[in-house]
PDB file of N, CA and C in Angstrom:
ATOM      1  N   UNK A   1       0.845  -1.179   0.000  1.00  0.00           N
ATOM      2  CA  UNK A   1       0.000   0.000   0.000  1.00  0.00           C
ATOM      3  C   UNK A   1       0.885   1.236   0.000  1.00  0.00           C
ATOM      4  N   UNK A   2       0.773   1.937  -0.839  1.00  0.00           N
ATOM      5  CA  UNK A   2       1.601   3.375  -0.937  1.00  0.00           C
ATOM      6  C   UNK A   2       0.752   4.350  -0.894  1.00  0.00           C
ATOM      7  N   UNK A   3       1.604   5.509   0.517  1.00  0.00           N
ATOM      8  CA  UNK A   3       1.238   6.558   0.814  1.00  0.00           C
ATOM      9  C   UNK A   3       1.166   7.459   0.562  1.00  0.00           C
ATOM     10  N   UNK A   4       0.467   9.077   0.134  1.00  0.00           N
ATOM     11  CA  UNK A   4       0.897  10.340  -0.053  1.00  0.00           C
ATOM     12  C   UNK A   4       1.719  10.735   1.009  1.00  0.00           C
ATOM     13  N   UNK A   5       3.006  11.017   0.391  1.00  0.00           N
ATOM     14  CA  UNK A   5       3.748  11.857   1.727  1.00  0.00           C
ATOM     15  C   UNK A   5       3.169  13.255   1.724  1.00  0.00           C
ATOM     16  N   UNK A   6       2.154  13.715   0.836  1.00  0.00           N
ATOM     17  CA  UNK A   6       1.879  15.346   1.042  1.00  0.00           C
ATOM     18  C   UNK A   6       0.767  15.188   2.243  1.00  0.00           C
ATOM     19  N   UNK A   7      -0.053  13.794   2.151  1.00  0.00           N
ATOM     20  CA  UNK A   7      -1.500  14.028   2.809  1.00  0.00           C
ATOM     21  C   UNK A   7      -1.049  13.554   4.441  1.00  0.00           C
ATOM     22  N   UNK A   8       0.407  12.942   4.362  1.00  0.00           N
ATOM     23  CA  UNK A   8       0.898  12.337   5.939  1.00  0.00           C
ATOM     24  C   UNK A   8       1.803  14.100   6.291  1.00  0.00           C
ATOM     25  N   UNK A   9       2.197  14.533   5.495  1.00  0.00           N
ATOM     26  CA  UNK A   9       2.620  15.644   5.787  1.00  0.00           C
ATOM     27  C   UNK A   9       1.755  16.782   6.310  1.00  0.00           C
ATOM     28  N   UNK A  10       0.354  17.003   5.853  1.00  0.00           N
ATOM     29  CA  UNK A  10      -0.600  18.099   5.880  1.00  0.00           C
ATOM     30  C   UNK A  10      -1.314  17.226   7.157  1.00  0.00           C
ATOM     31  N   UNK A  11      -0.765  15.998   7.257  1.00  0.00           N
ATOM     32  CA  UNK A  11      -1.973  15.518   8.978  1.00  0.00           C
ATOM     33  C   UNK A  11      -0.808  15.799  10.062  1.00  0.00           C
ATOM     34  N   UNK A  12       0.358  15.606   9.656  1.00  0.00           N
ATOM     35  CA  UNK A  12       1.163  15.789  10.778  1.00  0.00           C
ATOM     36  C   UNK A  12       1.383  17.672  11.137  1.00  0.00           C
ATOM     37  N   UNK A  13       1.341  18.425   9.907  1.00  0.00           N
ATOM     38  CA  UNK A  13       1.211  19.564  10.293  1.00  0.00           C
ATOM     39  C   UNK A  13      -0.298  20.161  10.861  1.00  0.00           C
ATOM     40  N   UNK A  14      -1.153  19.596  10.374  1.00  0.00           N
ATOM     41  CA  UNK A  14      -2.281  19.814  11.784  1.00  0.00           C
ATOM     42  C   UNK A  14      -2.001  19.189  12.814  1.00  0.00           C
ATOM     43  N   UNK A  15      -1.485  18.491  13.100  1.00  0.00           N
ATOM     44  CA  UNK A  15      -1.776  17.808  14.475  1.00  0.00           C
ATOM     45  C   UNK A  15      -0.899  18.652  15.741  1.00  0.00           C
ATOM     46  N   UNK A  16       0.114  19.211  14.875  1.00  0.00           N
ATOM     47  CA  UNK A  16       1.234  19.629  15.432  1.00  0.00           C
ATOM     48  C   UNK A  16       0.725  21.183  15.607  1.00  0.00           C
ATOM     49  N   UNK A  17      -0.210  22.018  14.742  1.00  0.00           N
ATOM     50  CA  UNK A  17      -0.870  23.245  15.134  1.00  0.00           C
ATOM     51  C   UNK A  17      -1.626  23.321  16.004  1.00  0.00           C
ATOM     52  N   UNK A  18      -2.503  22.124  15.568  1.00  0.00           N
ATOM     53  CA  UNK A  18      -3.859  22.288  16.385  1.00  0.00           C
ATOM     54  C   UNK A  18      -4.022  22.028  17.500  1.00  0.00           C
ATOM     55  N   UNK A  19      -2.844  20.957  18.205  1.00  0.00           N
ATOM     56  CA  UNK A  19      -3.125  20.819  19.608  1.00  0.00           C
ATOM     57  C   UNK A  19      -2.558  21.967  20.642  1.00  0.00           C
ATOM     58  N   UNK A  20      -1.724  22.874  20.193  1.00  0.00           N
ATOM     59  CA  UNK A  20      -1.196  23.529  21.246  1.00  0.00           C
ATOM     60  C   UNK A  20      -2.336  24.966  20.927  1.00  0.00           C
ATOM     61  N   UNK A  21      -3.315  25.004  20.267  1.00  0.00           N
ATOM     62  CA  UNK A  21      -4.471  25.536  20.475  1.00  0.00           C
ATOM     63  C   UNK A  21      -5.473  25.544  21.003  1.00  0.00           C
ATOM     64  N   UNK A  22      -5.465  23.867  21.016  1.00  0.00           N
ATOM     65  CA  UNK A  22      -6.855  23.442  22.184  1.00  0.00           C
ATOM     66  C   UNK A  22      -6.332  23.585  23.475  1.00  0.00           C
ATOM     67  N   UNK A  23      -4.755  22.772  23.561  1.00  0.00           N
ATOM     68  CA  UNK A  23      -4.642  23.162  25.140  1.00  0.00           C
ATOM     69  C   UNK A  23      -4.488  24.524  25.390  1.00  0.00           C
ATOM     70  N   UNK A  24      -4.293  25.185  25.022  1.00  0.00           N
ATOM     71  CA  UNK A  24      -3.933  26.596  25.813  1.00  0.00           C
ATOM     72  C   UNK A  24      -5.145  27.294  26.480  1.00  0.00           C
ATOM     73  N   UNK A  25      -6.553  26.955  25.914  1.00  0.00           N
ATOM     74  CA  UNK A  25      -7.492  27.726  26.742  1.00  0.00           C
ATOM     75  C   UNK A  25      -7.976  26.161  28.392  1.00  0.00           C
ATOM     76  N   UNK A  26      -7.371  25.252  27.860  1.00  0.00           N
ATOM     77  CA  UNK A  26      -7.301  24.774  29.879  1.00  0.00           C
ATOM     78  C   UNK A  26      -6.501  24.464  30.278  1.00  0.00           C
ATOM     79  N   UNK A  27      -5.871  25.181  30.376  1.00  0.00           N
ATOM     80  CA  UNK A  27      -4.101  25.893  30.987  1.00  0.00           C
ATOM     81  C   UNK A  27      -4.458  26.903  31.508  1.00  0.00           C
ATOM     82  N   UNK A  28      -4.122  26.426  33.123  1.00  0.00           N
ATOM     83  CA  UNK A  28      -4.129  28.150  33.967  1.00  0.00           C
ATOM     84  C   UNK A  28      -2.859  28.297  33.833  1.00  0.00           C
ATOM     85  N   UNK A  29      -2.970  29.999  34.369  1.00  0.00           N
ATOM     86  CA  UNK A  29      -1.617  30.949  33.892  1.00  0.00           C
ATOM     87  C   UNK A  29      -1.074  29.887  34.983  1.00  0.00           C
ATOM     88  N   UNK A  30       0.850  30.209  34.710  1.00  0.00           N
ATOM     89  CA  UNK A  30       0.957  29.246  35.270  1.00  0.00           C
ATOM     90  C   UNK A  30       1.501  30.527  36.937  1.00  0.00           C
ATOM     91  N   UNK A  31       2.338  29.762  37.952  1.00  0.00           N
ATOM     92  CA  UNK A  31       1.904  30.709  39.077  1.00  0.00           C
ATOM     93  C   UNK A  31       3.650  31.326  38.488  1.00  0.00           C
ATOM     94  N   UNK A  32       3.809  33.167  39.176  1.00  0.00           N
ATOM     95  CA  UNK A  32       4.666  33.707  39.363  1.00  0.00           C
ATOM     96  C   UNK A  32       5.842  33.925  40.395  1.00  0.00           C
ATOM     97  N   UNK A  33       7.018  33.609  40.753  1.00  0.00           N
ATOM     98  CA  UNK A  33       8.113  33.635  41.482  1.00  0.00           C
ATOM     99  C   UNK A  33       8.453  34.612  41.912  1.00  0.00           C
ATOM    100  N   UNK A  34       7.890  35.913  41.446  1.00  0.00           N
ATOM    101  CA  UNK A  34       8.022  36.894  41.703  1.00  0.00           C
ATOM    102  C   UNK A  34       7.155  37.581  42.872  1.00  0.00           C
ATOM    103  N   UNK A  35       8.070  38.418  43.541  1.00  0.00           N
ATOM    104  CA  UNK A  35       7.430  38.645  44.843  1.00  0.00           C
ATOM    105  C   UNK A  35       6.291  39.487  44.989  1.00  0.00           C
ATOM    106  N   UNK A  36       5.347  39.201  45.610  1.00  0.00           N
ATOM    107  CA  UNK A  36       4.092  40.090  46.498  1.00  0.00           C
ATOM    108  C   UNK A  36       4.252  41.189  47.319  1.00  0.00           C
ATOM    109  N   UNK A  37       5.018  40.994  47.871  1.00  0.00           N
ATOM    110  CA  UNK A  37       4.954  41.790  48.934  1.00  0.00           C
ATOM    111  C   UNK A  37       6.653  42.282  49.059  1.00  0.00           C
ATOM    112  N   UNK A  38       6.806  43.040  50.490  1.00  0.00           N
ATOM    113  CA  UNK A  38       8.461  43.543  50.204  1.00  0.00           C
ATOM    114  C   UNK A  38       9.235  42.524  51.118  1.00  0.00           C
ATOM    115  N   UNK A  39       8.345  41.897  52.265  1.00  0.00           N
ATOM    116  CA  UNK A  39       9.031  40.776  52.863  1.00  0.00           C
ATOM    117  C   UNK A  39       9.318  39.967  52.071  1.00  0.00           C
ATOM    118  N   UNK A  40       8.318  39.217  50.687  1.00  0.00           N
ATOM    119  CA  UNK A  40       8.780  37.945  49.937  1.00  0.00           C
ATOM    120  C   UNK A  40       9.950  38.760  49.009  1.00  0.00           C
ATOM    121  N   UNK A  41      10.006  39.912  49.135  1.00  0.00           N
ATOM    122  CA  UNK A  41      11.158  39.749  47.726  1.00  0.00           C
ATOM    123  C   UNK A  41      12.473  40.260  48.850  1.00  0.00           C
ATOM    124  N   UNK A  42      12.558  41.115  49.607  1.00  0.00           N
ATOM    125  CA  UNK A  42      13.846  40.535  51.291  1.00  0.00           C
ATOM    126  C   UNK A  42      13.943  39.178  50.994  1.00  0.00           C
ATOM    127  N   UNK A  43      13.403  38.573  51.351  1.00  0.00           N
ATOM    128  CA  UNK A  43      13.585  37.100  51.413  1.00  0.00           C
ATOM    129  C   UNK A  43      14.290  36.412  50.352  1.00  0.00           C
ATOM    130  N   UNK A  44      13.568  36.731  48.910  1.00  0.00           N
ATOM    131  CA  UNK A  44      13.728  36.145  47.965  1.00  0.00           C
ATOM    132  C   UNK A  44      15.491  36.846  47.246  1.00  0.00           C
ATOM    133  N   UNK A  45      16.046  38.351  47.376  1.00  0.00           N
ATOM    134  CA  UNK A  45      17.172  38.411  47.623  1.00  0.00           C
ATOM    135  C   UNK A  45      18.204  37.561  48.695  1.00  0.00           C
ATOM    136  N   UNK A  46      17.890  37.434  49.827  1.00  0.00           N
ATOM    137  CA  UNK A  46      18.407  36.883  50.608  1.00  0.00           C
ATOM    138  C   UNK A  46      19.231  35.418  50.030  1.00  0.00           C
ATOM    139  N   UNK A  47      17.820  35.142  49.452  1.00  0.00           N
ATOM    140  CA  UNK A  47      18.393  33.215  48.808  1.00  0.00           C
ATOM    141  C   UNK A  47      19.213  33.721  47.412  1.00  0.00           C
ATOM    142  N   UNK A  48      19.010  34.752  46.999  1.00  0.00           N
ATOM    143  CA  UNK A  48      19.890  35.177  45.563  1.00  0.00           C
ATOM    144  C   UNK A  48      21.812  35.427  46.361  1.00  0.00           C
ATOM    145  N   UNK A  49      21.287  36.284  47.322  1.00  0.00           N
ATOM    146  CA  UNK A  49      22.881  36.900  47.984  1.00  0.00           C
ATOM    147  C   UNK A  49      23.312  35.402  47.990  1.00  0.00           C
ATOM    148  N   UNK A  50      22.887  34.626  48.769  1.00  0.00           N
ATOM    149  CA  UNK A  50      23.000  33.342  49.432  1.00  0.00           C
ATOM    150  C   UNK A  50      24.192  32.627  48.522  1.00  0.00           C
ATOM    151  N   UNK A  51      22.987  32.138  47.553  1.00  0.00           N
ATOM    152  CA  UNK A  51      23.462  30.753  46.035  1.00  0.00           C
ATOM    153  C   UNK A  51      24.332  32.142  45.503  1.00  0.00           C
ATOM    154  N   UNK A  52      24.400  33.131  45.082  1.00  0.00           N
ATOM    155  CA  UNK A  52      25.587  33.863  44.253  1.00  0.00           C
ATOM    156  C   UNK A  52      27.456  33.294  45.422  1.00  0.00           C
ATOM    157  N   UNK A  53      27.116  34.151  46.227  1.00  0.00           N
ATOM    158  CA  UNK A  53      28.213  34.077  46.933  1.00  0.00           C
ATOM    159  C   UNK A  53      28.786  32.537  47.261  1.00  0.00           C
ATOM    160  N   UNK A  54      28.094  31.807  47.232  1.00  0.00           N
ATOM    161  CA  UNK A  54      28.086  30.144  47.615  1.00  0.00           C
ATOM    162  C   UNK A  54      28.854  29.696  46.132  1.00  0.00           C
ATOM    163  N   UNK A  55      28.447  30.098  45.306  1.00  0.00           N
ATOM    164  CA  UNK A  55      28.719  29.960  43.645  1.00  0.00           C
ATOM    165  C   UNK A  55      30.169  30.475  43.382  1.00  0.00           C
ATOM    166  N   UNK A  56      29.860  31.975  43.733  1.00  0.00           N
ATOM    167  CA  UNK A  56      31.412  32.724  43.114  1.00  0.00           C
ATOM    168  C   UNK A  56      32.530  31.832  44.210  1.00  0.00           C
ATOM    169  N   UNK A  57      32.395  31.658  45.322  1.00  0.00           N
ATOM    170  CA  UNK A  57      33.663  30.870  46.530  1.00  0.00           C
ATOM    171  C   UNK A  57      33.754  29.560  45.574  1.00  0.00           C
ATOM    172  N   UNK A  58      32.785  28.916  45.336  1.00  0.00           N
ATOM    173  CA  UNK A  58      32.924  27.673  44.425  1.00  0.00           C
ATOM    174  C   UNK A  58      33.884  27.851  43.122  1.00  0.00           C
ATOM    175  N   UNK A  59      33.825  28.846  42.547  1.00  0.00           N
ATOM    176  CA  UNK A  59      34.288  29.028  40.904  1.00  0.00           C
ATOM    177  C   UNK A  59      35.434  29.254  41.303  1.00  0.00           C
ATOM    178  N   UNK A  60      35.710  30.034  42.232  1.00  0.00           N
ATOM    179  CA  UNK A  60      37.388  30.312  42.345  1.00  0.00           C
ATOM    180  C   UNK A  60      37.796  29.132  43.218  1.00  0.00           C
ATOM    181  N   UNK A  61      37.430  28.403  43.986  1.00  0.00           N
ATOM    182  CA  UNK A  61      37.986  26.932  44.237  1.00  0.00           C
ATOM    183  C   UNK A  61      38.495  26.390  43.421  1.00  0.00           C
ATOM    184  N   UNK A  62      37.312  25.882  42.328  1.00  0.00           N
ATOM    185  CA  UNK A  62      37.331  25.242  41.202  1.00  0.00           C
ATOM    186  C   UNK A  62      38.898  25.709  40.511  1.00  0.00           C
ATOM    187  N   UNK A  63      38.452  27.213  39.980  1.00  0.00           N
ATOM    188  CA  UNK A  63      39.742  27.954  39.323  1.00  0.00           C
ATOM    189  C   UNK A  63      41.162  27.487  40.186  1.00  0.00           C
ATOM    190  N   UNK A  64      41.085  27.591  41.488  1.00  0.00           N
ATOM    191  CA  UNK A  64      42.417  27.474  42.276  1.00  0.00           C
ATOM    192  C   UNK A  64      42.846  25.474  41.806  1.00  0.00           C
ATOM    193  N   UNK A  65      42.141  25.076  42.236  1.00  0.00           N
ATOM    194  CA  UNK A  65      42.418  23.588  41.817  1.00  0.00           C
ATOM    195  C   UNK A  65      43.072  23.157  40.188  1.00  0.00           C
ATOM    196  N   UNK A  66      42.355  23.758  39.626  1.00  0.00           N
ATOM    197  CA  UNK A  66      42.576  23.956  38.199  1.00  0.00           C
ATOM    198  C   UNK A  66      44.134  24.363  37.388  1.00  0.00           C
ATOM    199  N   UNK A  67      44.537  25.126  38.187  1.00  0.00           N
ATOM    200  CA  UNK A  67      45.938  25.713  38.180  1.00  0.00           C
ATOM    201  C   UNK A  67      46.796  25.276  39.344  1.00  0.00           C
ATOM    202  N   UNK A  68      48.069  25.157  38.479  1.00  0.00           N
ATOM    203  CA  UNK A  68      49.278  24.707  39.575  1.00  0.00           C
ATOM    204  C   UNK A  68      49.469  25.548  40.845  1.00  0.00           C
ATOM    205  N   UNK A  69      49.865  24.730  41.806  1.00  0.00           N
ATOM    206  CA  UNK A  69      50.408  25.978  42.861  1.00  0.00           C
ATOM    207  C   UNK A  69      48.904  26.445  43.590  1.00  0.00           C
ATOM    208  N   UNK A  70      49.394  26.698  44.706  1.00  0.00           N
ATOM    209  CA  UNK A  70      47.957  27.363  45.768  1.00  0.00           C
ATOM    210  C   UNK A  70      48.210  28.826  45.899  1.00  0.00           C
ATOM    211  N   UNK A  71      47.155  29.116  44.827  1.00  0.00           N
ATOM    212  CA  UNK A  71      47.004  30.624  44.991  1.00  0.00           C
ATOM    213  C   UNK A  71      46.471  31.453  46.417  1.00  0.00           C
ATOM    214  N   UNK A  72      46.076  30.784  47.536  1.00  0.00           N
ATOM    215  CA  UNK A  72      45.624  31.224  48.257  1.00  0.00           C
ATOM    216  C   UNK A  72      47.148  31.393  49.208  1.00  0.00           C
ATOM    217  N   UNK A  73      47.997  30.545  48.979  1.00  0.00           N
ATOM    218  CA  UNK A  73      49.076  31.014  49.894  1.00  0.00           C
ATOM    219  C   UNK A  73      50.126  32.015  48.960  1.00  0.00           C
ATOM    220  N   UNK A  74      50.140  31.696  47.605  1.00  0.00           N
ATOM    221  CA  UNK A  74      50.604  32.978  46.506  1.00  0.00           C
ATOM    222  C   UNK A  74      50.309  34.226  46.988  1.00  0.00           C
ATOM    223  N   UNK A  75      49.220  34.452  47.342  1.00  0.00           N
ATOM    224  CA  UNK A  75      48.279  35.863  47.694  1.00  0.00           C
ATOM    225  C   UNK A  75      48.918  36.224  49.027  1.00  0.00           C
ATOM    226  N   UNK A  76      48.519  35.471  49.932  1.00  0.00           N
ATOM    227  CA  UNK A  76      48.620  35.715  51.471  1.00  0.00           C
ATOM    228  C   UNK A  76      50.276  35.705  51.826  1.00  0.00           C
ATOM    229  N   UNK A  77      50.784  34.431  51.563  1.00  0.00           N
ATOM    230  CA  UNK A  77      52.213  33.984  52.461  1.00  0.00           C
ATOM    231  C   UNK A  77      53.261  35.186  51.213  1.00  0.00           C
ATOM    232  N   UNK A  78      53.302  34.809  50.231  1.00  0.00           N
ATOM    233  CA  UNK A  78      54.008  35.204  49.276  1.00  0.00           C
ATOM    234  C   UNK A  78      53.852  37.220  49.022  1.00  0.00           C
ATOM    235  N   UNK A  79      52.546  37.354  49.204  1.00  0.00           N
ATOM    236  CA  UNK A  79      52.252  38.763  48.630  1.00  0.00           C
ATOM    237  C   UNK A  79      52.441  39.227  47.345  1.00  0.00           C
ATOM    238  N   UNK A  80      51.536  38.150  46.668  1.00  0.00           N
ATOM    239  CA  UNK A  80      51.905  38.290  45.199  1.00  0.00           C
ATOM    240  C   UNK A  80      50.364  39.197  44.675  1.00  0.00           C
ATOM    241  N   UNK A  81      51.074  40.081  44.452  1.00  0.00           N
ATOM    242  CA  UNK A  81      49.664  41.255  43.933  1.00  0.00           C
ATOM    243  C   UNK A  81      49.016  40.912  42.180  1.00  0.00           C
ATOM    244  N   UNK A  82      50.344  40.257  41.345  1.00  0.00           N
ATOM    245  CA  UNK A  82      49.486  39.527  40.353  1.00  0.00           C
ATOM    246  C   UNK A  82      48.850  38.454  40.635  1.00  0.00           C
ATOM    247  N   UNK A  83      49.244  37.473  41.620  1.00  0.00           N
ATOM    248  CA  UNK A  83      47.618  36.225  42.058  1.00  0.00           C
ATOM    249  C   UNK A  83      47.019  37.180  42.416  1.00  0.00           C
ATOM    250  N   UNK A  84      46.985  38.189  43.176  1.00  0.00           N
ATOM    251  CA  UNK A  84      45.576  38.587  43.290  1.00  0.00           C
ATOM    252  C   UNK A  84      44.021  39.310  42.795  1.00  0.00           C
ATOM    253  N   UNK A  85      45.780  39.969  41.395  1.00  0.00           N
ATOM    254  CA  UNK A  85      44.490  40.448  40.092  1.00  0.00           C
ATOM    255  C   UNK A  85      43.846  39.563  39.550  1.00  0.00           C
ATOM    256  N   UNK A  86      44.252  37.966  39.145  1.00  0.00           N
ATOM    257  CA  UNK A  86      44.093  37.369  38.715  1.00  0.00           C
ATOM    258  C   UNK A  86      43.151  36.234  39.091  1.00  0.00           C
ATOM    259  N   UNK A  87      43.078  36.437  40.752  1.00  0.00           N
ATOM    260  CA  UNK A  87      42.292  35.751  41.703  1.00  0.00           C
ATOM    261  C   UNK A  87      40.560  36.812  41.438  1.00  0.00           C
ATOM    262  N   UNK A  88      40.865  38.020  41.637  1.00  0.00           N
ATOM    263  CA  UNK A  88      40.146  39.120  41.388  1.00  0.00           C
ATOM    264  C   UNK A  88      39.079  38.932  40.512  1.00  0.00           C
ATOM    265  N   UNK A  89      39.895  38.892  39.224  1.00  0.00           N
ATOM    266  CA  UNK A  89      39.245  39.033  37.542  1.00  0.00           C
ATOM    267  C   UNK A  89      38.497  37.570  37.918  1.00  0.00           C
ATOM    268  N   UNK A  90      38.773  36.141  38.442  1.00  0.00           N
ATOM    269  CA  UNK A  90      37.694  35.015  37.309  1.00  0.00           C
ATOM    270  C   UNK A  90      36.746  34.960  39.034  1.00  0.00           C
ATOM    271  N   UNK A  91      36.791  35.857  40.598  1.00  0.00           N
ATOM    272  CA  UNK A  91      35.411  35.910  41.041  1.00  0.00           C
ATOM    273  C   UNK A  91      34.800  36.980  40.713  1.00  0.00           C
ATOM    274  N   UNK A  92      35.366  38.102  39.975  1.00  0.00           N
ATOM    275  CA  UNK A  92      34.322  39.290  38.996  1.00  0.00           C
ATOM    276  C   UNK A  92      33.625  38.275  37.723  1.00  0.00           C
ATOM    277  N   UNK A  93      34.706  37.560  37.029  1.00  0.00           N
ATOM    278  CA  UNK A  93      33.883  37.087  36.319  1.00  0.00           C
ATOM    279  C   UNK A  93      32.798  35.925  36.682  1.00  0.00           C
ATOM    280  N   UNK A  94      32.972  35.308  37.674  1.00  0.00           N
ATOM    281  CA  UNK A  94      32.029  34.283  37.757  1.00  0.00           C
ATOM    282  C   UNK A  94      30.546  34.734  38.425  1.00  0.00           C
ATOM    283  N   UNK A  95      31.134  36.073  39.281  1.00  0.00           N
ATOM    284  CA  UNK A  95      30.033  36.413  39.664  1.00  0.00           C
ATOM    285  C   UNK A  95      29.209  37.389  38.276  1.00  0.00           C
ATOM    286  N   UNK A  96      29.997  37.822  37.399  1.00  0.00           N
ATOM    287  CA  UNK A  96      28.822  38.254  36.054  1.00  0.00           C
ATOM    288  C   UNK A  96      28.363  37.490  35.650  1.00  0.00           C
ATOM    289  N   UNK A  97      28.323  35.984  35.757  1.00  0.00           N
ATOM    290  CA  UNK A  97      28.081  34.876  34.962  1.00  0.00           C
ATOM    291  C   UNK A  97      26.733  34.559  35.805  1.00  0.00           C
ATOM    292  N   UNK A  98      27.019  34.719  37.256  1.00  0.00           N
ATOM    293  CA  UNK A  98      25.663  33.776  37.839  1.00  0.00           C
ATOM    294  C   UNK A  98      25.009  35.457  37.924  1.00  0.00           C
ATOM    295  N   UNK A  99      25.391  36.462  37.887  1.00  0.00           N
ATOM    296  CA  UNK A  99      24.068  37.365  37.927  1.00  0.00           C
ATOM    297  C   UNK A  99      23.077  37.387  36.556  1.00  0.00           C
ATOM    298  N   UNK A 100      24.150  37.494  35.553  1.00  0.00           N
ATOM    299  CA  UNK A 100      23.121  36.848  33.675  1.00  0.00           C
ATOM    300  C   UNK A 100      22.591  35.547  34.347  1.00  0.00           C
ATOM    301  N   UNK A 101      22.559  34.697  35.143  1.00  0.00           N
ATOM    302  CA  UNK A 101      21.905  33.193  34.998  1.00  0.00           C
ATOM    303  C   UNK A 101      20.705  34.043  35.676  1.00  0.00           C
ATOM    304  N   UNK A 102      20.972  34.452  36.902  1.00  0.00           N
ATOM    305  CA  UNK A 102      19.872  34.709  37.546  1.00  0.00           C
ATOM    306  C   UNK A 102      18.720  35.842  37.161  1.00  0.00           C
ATOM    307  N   UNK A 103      19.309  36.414  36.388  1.00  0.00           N
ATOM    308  CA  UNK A 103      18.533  37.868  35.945  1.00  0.00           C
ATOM    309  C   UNK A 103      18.191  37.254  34.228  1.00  0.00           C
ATOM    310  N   UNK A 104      17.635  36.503  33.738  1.00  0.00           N
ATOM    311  CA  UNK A 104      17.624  35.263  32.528  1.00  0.00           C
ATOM    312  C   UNK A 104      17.183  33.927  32.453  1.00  0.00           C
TER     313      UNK A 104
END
């Protein structure tokens, strides 16, 4: 038995229009994360300060592991002011990275 691929084509392109038409009118909105009031959004910074800072200490771990040598005693024992630009620049950058995640 041989098929029209135009008439399997024109059912699969209805099927594929038409259902996200029917569902959408019984679909409630869905709910918002965004705060009510000024206590929920205090709060809701709070858990942002929280996971950022928890994140950027993580990335420069990560970064320190990643590279030879312990930059944390480079910085401190040594007084090396280039580890510390360099320590500087990737928790500026990691923290631009999780503020685009979070604000996106």
């Amino acid at each position: 038995m041989k098929t029209n691929p135009l008439k399997c084509l024109s059912g699969l392109l209805l099927l594929f229009l038409a259902a996200p038409l029917c569902a959408a009118d019984a679909v409630a909105p869905p709910a918002t994360w965004h705060a009510q009031s000024l206590a929920q959004a205090i709060l809701n910074m709070l858990i942002f300060v929280a996971i950022g800072i928890a994140a950027a200490i993580l990335g420069y771990k990560l970064f320190d592991k990643c590279t030879p040598g312990d930059l944390n005693k480079e910085i401190l024992e040594n007084k090396n002011i280039a580890a510390a630009i360099v320590a500087g620049a990737v928790i500026l950058g990691v923290s631009i990275i999780i503020a685009a995640a979070m604000l996106g």
